[in-house]
N, C-alpha and C. Protein backbone atom coordinates (compact mmCIF):
# COMPACT_ATOMS: atom_id res chain seq x y z
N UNK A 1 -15.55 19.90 -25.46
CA UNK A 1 -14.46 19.42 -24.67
C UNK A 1 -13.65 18.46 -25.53
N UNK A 2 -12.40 18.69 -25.27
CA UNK A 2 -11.49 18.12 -25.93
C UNK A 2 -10.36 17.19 -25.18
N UNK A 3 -10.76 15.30 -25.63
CA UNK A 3 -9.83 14.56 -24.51
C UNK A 3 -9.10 14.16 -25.65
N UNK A 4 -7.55 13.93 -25.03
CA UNK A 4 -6.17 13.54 -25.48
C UNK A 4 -6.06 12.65 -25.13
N UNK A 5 -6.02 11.21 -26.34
CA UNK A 5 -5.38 9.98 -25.36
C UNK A 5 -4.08 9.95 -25.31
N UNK A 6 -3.40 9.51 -23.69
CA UNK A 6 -2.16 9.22 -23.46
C UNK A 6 -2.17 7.92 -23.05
N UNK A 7 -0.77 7.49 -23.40
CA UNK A 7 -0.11 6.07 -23.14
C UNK A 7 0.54 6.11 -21.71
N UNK A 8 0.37 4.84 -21.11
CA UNK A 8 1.09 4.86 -19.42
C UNK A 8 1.16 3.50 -19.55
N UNK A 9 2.86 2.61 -18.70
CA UNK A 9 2.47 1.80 -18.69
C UNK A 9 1.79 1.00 -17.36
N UNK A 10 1.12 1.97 -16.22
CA UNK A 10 0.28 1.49 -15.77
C UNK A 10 -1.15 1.09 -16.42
N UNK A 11 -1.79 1.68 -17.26
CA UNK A 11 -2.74 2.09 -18.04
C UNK A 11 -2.71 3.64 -19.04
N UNK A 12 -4.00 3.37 -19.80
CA UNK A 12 -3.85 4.64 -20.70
C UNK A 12 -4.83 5.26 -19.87
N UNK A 13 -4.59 6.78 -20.35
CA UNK A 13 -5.43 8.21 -20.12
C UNK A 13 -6.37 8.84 -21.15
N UNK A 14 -7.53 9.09 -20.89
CA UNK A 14 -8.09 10.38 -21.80
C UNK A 14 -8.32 11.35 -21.23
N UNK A 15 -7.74 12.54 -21.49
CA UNK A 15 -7.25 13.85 -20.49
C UNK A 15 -8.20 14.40 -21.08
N UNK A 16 -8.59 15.86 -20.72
CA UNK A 16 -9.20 16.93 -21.60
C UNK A 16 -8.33 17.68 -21.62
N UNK A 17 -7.82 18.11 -22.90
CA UNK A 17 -6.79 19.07 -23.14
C UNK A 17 -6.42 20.31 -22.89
N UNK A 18 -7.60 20.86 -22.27
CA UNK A 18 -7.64 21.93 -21.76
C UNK A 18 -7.02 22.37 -20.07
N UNK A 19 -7.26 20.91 -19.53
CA UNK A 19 -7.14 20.82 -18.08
C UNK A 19 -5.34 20.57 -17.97
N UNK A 20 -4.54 20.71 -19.16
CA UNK A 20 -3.49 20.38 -19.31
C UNK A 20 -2.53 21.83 -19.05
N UNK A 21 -1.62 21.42 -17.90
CA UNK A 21 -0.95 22.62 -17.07
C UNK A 21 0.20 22.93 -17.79
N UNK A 22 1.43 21.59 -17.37
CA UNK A 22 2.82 21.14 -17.72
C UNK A 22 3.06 20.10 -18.21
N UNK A 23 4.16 20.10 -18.98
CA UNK A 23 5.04 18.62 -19.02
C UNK A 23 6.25 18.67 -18.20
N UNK A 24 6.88 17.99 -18.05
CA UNK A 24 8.17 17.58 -17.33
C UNK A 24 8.44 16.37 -17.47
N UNK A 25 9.89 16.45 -17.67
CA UNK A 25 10.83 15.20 -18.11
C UNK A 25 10.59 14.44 -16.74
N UNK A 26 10.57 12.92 -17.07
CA UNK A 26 10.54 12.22 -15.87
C UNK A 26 11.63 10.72 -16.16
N UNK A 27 11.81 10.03 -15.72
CA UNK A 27 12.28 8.79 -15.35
C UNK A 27 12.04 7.83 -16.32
N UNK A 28 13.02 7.10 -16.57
CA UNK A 28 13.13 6.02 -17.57
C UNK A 28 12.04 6.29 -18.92
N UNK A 29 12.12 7.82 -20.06
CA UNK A 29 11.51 7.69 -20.81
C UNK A 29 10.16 8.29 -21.00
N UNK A 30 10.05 8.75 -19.69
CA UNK A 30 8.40 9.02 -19.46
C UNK A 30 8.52 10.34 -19.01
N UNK A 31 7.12 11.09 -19.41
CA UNK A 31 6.84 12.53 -18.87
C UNK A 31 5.81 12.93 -17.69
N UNK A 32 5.61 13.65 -16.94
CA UNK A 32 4.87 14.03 -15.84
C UNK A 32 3.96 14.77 -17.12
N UNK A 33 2.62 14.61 -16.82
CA UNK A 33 1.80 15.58 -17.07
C UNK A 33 0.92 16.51 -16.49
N UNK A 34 1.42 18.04 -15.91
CA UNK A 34 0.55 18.24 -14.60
C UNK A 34 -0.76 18.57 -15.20
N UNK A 35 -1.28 18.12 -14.41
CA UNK A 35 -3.19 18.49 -14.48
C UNK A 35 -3.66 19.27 -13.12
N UNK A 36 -4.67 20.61 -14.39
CA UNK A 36 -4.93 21.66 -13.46
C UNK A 36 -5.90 21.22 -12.46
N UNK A 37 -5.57 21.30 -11.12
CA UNK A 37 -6.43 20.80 -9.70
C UNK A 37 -6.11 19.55 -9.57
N UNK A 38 -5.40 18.85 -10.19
CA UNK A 38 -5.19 17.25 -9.48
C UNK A 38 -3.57 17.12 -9.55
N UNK A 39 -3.52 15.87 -9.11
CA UNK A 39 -2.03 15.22 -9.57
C UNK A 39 -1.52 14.91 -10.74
N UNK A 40 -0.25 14.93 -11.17
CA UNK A 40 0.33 15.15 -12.36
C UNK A 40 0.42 13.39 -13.04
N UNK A 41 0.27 13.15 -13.94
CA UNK A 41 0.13 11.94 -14.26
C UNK A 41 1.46 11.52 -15.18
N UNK A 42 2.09 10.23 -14.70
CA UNK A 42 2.88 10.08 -15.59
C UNK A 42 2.87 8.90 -16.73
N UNK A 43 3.14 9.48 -18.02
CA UNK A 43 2.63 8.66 -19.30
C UNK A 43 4.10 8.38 -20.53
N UNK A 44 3.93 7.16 -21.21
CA UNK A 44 4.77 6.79 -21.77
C UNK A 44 5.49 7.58 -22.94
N UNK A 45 6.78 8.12 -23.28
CA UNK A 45 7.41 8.81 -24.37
C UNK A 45 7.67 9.84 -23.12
N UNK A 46 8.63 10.39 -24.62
CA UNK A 46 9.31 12.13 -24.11
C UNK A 46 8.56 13.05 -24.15
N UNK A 47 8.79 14.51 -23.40
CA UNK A 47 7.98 15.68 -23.55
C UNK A 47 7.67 15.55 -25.26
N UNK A 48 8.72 15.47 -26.02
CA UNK A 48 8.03 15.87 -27.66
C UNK A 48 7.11 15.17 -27.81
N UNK A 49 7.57 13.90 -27.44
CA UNK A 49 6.10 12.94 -28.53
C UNK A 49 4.90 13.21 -27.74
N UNK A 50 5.21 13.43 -25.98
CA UNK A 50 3.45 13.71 -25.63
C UNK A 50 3.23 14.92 -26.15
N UNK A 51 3.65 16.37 -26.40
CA UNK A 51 3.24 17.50 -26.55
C UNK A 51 2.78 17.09 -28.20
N UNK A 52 3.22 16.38 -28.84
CA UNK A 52 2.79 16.28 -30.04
C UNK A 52 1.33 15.32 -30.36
N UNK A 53 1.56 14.20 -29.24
CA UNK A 53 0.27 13.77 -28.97
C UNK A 53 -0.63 14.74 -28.58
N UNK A 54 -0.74 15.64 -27.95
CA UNK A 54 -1.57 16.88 -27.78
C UNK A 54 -2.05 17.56 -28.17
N UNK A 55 -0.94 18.29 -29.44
CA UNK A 55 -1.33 19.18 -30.42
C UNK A 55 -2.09 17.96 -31.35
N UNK A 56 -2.01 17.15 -31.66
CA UNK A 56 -2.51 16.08 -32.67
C UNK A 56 -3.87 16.47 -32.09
N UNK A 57 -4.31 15.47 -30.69
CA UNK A 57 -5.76 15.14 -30.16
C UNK A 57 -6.54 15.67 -30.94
């Protein structure tokens, strides 16, 4: 299993990368990240820099 850390500025995330649905542009800077079976989480940067945080993990 493979977790991705993401930045939020409620707090950070360690996702498993696999459980990773969508991105979507969101509000002031930040992306939705949907997660498969739950709610979509939203984390700090643009779709690029999280999808690149991703492919990185």
């Amino acid at each position: 299993m493979q977790f991705v850390p993401l930045k939020s500025r409620g707090g950070n995330y360690l996702v498993v990368a696999s459980n990773i649905a969508w991105l979507r542009t969101a509000e002031n800077g930040q992306t939705q990240v949907g997660i498969v079976g739950g709610s979509p989480l939203v984390v700090s940067g643009t779709i690029e820099e999280t999808a690149a945080a991703i492919q990185a993990g």
